[in-house]
N, C-alpha and C. Protein backbone atom coordinates (compact mmCIF):
# COMPACT_ATOMS: atom_id res chain seq x y z
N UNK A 1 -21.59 -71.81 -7.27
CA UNK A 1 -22.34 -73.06 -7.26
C UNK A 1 -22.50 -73.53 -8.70
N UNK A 2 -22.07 -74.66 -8.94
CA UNK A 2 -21.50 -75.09 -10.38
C UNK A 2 -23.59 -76.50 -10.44
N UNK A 3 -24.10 -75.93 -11.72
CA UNK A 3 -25.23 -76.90 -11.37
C UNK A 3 -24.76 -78.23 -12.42
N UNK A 4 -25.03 -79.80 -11.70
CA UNK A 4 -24.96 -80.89 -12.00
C UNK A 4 -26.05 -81.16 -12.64
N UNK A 5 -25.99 -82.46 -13.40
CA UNK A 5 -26.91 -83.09 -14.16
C UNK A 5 -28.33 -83.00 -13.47
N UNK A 6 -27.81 -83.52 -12.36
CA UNK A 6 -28.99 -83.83 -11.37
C UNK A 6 -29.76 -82.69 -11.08
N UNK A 7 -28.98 -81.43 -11.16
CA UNK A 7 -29.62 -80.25 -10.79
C UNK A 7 -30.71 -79.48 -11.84
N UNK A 8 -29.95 -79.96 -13.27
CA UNK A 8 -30.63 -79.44 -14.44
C UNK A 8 -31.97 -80.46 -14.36
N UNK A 9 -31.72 -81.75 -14.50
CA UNK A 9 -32.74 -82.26 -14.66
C UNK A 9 -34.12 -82.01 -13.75
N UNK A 10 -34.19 -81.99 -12.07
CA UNK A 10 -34.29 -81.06 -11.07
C UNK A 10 -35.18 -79.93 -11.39
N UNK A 11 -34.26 -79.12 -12.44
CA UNK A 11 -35.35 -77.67 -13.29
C UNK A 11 -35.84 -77.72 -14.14
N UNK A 12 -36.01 -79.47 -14.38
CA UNK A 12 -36.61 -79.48 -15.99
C UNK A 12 -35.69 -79.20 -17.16
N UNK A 13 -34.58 -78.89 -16.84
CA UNK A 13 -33.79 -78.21 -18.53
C UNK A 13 -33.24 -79.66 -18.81
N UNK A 14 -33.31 -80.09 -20.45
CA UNK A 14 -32.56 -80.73 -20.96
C UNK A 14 -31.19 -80.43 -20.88
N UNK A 15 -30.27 -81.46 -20.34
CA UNK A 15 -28.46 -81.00 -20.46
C UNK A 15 -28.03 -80.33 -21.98
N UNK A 16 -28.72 -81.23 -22.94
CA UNK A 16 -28.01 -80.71 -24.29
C UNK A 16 -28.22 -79.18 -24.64
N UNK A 17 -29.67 -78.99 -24.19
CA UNK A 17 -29.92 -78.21 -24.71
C UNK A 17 -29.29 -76.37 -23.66
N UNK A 18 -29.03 -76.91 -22.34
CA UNK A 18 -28.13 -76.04 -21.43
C UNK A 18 -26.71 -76.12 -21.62
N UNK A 19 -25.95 -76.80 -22.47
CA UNK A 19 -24.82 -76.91 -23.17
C UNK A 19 -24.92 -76.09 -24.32
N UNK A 20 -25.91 -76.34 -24.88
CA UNK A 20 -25.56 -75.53 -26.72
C UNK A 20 -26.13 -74.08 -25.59
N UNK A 21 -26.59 -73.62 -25.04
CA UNK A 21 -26.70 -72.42 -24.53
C UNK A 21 -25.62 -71.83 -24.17
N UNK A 22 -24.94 -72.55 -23.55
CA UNK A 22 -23.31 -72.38 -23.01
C UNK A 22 -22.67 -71.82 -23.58
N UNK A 23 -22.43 -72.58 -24.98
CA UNK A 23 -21.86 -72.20 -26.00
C UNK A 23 -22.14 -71.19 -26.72
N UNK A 24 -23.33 -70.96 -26.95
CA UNK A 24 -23.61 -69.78 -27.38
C UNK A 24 -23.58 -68.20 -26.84
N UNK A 25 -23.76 -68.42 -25.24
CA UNK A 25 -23.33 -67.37 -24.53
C UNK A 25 -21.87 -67.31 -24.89
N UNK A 26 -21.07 -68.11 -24.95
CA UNK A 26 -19.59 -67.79 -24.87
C UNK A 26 -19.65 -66.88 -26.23
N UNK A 27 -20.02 -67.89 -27.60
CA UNK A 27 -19.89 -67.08 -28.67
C UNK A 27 -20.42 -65.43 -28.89
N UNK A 28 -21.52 -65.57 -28.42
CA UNK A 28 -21.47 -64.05 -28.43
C UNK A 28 -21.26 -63.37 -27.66
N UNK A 29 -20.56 -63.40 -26.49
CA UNK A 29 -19.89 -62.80 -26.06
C UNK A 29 -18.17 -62.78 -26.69
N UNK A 30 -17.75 -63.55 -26.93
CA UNK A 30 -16.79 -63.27 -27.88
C UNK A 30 -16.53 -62.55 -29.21
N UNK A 31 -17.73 -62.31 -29.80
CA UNK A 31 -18.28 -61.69 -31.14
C UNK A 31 -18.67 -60.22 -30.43
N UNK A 32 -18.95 -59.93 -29.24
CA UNK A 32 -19.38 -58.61 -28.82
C UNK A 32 -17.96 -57.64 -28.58
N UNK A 33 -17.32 -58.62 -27.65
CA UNK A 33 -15.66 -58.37 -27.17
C UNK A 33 -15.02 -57.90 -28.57
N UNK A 34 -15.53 -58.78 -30.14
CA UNK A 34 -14.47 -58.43 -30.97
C UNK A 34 -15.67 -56.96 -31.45
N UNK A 35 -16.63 -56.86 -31.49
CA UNK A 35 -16.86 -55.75 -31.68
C UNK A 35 -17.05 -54.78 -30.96
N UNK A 36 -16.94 -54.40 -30.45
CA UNK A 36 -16.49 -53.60 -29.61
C UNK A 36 -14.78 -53.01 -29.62
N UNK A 37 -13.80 -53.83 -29.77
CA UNK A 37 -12.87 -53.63 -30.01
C UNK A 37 -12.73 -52.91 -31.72
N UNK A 38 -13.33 -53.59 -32.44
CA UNK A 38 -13.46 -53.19 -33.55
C UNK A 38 -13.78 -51.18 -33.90
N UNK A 39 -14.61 -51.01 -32.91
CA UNK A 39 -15.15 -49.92 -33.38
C UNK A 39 -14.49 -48.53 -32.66
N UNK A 40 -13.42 -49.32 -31.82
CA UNK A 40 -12.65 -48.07 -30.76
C UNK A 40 -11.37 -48.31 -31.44
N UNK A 41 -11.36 -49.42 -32.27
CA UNK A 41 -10.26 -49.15 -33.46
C UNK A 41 -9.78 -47.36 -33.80
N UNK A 42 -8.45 -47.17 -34.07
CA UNK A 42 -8.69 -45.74 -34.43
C UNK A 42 -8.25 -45.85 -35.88
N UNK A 43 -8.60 -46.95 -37.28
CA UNK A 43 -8.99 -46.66 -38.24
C UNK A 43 -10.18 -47.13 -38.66
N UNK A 44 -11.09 -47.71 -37.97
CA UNK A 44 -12.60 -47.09 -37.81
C UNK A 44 -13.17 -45.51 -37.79
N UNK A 45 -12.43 -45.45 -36.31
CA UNK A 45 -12.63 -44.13 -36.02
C UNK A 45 -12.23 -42.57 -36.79
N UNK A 46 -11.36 -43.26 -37.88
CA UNK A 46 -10.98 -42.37 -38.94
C UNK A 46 -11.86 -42.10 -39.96
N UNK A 47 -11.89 -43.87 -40.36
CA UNK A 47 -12.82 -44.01 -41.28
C UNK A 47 -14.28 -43.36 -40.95
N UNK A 48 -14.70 -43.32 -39.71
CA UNK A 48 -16.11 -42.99 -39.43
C UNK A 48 -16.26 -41.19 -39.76
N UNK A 49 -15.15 -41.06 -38.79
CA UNK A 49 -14.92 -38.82 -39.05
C UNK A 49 -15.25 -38.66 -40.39
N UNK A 50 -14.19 -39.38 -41.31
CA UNK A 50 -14.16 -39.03 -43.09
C UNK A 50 -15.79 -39.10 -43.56
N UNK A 51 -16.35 -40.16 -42.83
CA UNK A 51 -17.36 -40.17 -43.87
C UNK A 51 -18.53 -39.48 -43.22
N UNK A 52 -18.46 -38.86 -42.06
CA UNK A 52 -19.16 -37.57 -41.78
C UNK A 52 -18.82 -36.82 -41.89
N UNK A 53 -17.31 -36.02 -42.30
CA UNK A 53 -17.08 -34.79 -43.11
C UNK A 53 -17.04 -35.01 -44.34
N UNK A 54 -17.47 -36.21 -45.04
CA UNK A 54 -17.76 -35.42 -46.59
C UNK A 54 -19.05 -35.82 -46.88
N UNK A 55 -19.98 -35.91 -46.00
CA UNK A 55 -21.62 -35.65 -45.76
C UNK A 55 -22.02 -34.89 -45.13
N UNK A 56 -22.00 -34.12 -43.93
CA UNK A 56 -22.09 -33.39 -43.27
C UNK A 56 -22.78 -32.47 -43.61
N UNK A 57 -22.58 -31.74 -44.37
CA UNK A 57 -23.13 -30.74 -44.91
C UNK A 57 -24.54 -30.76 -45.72
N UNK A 58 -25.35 -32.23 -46.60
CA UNK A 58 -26.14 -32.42 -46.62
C UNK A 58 -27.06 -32.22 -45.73
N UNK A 59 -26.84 -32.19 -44.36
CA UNK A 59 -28.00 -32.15 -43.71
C UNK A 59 -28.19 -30.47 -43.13
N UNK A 60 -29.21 -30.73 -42.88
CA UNK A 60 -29.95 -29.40 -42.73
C UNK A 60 -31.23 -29.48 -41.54
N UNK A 61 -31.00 -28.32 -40.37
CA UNK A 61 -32.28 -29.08 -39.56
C UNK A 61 -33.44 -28.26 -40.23
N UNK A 62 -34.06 -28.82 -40.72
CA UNK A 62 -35.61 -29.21 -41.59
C UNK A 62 -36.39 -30.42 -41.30
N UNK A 63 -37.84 -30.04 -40.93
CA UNK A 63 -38.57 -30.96 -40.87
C UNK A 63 -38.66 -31.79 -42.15
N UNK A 64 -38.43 -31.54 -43.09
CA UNK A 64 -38.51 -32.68 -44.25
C UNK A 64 -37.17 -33.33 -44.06
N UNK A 65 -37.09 -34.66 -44.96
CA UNK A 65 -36.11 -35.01 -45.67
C UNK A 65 -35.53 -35.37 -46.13
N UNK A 66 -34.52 -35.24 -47.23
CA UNK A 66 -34.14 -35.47 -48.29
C UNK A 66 -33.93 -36.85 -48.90
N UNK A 67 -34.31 -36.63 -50.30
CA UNK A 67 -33.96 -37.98 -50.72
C UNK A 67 -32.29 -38.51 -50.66
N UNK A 68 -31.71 -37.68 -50.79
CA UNK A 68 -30.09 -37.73 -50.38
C UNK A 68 -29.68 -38.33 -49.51
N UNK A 69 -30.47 -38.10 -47.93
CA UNK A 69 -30.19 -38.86 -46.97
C UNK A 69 -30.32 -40.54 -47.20
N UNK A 70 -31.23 -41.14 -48.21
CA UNK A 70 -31.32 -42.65 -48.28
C UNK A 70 -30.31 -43.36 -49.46
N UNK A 71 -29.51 -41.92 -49.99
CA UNK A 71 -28.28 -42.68 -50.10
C UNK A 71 -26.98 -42.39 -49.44
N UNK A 72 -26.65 -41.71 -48.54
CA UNK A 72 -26.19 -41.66 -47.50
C UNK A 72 -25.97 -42.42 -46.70
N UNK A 73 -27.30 -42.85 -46.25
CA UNK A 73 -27.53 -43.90 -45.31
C UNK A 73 -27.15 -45.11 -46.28
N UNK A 74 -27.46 -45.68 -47.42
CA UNK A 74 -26.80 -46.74 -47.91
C UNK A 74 -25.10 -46.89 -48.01
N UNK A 75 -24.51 -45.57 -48.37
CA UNK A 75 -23.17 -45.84 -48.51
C UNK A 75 -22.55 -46.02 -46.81
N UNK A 76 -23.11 -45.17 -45.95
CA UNK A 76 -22.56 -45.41 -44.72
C UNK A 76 -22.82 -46.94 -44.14
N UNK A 77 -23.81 -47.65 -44.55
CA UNK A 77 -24.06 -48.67 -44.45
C UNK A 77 -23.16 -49.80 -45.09
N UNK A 78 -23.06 -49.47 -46.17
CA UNK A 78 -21.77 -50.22 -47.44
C UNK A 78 -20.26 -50.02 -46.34
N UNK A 79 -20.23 -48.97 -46.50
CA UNK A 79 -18.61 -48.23 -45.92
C UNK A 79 -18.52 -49.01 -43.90
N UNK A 80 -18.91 -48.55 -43.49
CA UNK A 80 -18.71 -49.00 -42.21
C UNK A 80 -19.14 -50.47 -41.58
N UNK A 81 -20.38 -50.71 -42.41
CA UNK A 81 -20.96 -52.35 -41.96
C UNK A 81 -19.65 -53.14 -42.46
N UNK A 82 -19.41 -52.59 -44.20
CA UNK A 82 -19.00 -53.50 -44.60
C UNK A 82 -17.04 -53.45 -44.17
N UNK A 83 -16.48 -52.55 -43.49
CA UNK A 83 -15.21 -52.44 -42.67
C UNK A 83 -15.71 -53.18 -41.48
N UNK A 84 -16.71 -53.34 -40.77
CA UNK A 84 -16.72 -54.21 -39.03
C UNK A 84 -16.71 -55.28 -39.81
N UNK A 85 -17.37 -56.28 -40.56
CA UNK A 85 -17.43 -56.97 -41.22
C UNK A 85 -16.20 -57.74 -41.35
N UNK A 86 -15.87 -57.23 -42.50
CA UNK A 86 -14.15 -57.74 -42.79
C UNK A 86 -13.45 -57.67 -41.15
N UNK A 87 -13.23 -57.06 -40.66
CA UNK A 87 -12.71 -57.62 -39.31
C UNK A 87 -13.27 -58.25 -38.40
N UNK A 88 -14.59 -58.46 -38.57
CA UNK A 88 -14.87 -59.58 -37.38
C UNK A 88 -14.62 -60.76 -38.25
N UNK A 89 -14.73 -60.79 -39.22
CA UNK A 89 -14.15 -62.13 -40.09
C UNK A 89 -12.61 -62.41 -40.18
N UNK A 90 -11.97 -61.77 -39.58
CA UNK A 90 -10.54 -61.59 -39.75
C UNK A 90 -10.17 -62.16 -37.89
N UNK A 91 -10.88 -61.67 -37.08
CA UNK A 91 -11.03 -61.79 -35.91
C UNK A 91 -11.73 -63.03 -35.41
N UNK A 92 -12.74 -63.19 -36.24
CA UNK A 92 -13.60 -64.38 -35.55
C UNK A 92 -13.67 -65.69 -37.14
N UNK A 93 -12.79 -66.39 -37.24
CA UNK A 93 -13.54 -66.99 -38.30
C UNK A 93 -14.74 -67.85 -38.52
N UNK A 94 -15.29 -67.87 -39.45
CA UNK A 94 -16.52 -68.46 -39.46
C UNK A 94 -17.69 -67.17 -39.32
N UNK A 95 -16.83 -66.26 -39.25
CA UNK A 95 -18.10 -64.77 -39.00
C UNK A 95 -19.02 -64.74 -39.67
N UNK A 96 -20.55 -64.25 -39.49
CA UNK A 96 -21.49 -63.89 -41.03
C UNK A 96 -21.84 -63.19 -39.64
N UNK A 97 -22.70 -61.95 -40.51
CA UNK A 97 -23.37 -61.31 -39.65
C UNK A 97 -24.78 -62.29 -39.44
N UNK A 98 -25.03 -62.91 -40.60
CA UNK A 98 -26.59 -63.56 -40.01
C UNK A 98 -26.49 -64.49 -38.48
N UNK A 99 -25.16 -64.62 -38.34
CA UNK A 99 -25.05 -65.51 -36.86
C UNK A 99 -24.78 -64.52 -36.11
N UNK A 100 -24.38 -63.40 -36.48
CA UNK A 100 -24.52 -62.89 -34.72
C UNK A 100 -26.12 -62.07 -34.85
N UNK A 101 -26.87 -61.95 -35.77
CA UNK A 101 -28.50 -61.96 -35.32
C UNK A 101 -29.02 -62.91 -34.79
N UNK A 102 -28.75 -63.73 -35.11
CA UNK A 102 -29.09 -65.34 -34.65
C UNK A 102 -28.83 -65.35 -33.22
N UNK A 103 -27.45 -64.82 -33.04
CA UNK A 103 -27.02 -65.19 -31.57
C UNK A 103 -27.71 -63.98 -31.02
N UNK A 104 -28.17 -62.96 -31.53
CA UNK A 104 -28.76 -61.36 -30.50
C UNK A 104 -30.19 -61.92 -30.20
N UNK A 105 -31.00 -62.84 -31.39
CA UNK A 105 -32.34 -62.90 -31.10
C UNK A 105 -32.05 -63.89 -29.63
């Protein structure tokens, strides 16, 4: 059941504003599709192994911990954000990550 003008108006929704919705469902769903693909990549998946075997060993199960881990967590952040990144921009042009927060909120 495909809804008409008549139908939106009917529920109260502005058309324009059930159009730019439209669109935006499509987009991120297209931005999800490319990530997702992105990350079953298998030089992601390379890239991801490498950079938990040459950290790995920092951790330790201890209730404290380390200041090490918050640069860890920055380079894995640098290293992998910034590889999905470059390919969803390669994949999607016009990419920024601030639009697909935009599109998650």
């Amino acid at each position: 059941m495909s809804n008409t003008n008549e139908d939106l108006g009917v529920l109260g929704i502005d058309e324009d504003v059930a159009h730019k919705s439209n669109e935006n469902d499509e987009e991120f769903d297209t931005l999800i599709g490319h990530l997702q693909d992105v990350v079953l990549e298998d030089e992601f998946q390379d890239l991801q192994e490498q950079f938990l075997s040459q950290n790995c060993e920092e951790f330790e199960d201890e209730d404290e911990n380390k200041l090490i881990y918050t640069d860890i967590y920055n380079k894995y952040i640098d290293t992998l954000e910034g590889y999905i990144c470059k390919r969803l921009e390669e994949l999607q042009p016009g990419f920024t990550m601030s639009k697909l927060l935009t599109l998650i909120q």
